[in-house]
Protein backbone atom coordinates (compact mmCIF):
# COMPACT_ATOMS: atom_id res chain seq x y z
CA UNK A 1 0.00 0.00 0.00
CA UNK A 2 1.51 3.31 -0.72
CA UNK A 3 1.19 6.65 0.99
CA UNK A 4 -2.05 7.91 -0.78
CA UNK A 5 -3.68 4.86 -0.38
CA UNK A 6 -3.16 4.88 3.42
CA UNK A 7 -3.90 8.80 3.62
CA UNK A 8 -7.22 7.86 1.57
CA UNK A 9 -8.01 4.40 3.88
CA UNK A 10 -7.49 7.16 7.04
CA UNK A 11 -9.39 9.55 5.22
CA UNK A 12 -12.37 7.02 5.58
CA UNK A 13 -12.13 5.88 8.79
CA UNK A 14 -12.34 8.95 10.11
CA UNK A 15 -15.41 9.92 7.70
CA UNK A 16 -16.89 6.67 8.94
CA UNK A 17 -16.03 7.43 12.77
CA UNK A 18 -17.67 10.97 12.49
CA UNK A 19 -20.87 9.42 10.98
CA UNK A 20 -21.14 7.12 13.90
CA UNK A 21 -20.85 9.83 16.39
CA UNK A 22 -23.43 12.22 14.27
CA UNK A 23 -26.15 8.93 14.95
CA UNK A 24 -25.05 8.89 18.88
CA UNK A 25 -25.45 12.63 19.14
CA UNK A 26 -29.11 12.52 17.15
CA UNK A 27 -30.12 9.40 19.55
CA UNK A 28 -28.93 11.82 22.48
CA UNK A 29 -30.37 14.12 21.03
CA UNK A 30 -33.59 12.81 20.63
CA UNK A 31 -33.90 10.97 24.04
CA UNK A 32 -33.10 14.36 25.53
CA UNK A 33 -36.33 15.91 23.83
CA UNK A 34 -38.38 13.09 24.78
CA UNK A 35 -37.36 12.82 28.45
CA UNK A 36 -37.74 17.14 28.46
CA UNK A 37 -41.41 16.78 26.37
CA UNK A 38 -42.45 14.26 29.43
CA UNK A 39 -41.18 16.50 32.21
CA UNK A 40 -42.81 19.32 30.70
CA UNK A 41 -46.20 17.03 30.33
CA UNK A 42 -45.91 15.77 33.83
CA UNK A 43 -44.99 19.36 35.43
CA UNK A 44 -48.38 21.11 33.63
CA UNK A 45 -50.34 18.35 34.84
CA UNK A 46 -49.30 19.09 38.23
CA UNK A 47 -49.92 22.43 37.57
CA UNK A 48 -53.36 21.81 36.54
CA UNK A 49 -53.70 19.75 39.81
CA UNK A 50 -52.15 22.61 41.86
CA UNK A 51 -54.55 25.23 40.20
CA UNK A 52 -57.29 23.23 40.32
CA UNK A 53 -56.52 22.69 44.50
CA UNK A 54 -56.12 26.95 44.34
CA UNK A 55 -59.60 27.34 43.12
CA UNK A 56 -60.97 24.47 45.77
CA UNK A 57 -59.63 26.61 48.52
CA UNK A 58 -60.94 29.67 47.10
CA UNK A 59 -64.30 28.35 47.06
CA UNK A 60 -64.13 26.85 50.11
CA UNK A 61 -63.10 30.36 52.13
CA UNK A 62 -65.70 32.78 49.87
CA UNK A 63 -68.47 30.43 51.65
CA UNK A 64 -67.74 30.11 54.51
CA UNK A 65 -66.45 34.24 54.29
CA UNK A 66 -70.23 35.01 53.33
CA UNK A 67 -71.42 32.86 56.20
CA UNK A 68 -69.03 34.47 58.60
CA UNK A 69 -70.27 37.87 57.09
CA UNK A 70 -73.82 36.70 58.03
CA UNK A 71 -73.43 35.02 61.58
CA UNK A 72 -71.25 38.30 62.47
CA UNK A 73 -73.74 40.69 61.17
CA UNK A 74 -76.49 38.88 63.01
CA UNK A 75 -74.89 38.39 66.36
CA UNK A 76 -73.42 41.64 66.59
CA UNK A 77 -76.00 43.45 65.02
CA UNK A 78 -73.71 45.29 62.64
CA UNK A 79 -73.55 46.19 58.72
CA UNK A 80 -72.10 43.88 56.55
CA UNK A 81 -69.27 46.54 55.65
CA UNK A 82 -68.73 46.48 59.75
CA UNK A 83 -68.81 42.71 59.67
CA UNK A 84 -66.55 42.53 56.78
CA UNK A 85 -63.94 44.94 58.25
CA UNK A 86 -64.01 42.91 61.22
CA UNK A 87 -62.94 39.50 59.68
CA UNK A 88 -60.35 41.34 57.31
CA UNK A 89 -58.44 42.82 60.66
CA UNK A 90 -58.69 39.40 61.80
CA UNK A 91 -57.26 37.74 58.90
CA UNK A 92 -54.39 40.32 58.21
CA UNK A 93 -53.75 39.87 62.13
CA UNK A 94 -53.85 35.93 61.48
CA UNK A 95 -50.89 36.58 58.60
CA UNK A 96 -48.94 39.94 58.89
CA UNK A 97 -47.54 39.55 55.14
CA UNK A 98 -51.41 40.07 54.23
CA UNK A 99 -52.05 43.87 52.81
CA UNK A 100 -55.43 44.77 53.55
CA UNK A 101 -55.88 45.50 49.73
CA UNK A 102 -54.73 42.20 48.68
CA UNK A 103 -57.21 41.07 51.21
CA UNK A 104 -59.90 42.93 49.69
CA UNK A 105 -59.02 41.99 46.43
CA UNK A 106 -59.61 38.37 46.60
């Protein structure tokens, strides 16, 4: 074999090696999209679970807020802006990091 055959047989291998390492990068590659498209699946529908809890609780305190509104306004014989005030300074009491217009918000 002389030089430029062994220059062209190199030549090859190495054209050969960097085709083999171009189909275990794309296989990387690819199981790296699948395994991020799953997290991302499994995160939003945790999210959606999460959210959904959110809104549960919401629910849950706007009841039993109007009752409390109604049982105050009735045992103390108050206004329902009175009665209202009255649970808000007990809630923002209850959790200092509460702003009274956040509070109102909601």
């Amino acid at each position: 074999m002389d030089k430029s055959e062994e220059k062209h047989k190199t030549k090859i291998s190495l054209t050969s090696c960097e085709k083999n390492n171009c189909q275990e990068n794309s296989s990387d590659i690819l199981q790296d999209i699948a395994h991020l498209y799953e997290n991302a699946y499994i995160a939003e529908a945790e999210a959606v679970k999460v959210n959904q809890v959110e809104i549960l609780c919401w629910i849950k305190f706007i009841n039993r807020l109007d009752r409390s509104i109604d049982e105050i306004m009735n045992k103390n014989k108050v206004g329902m802006k009175k009665a209202k005030g009255l649970i808000y300074n007990f809630i923002i009491a209850q959790n200092p990091n509460t702003k009274w217009a956040t509070l109102y918000q909601r």
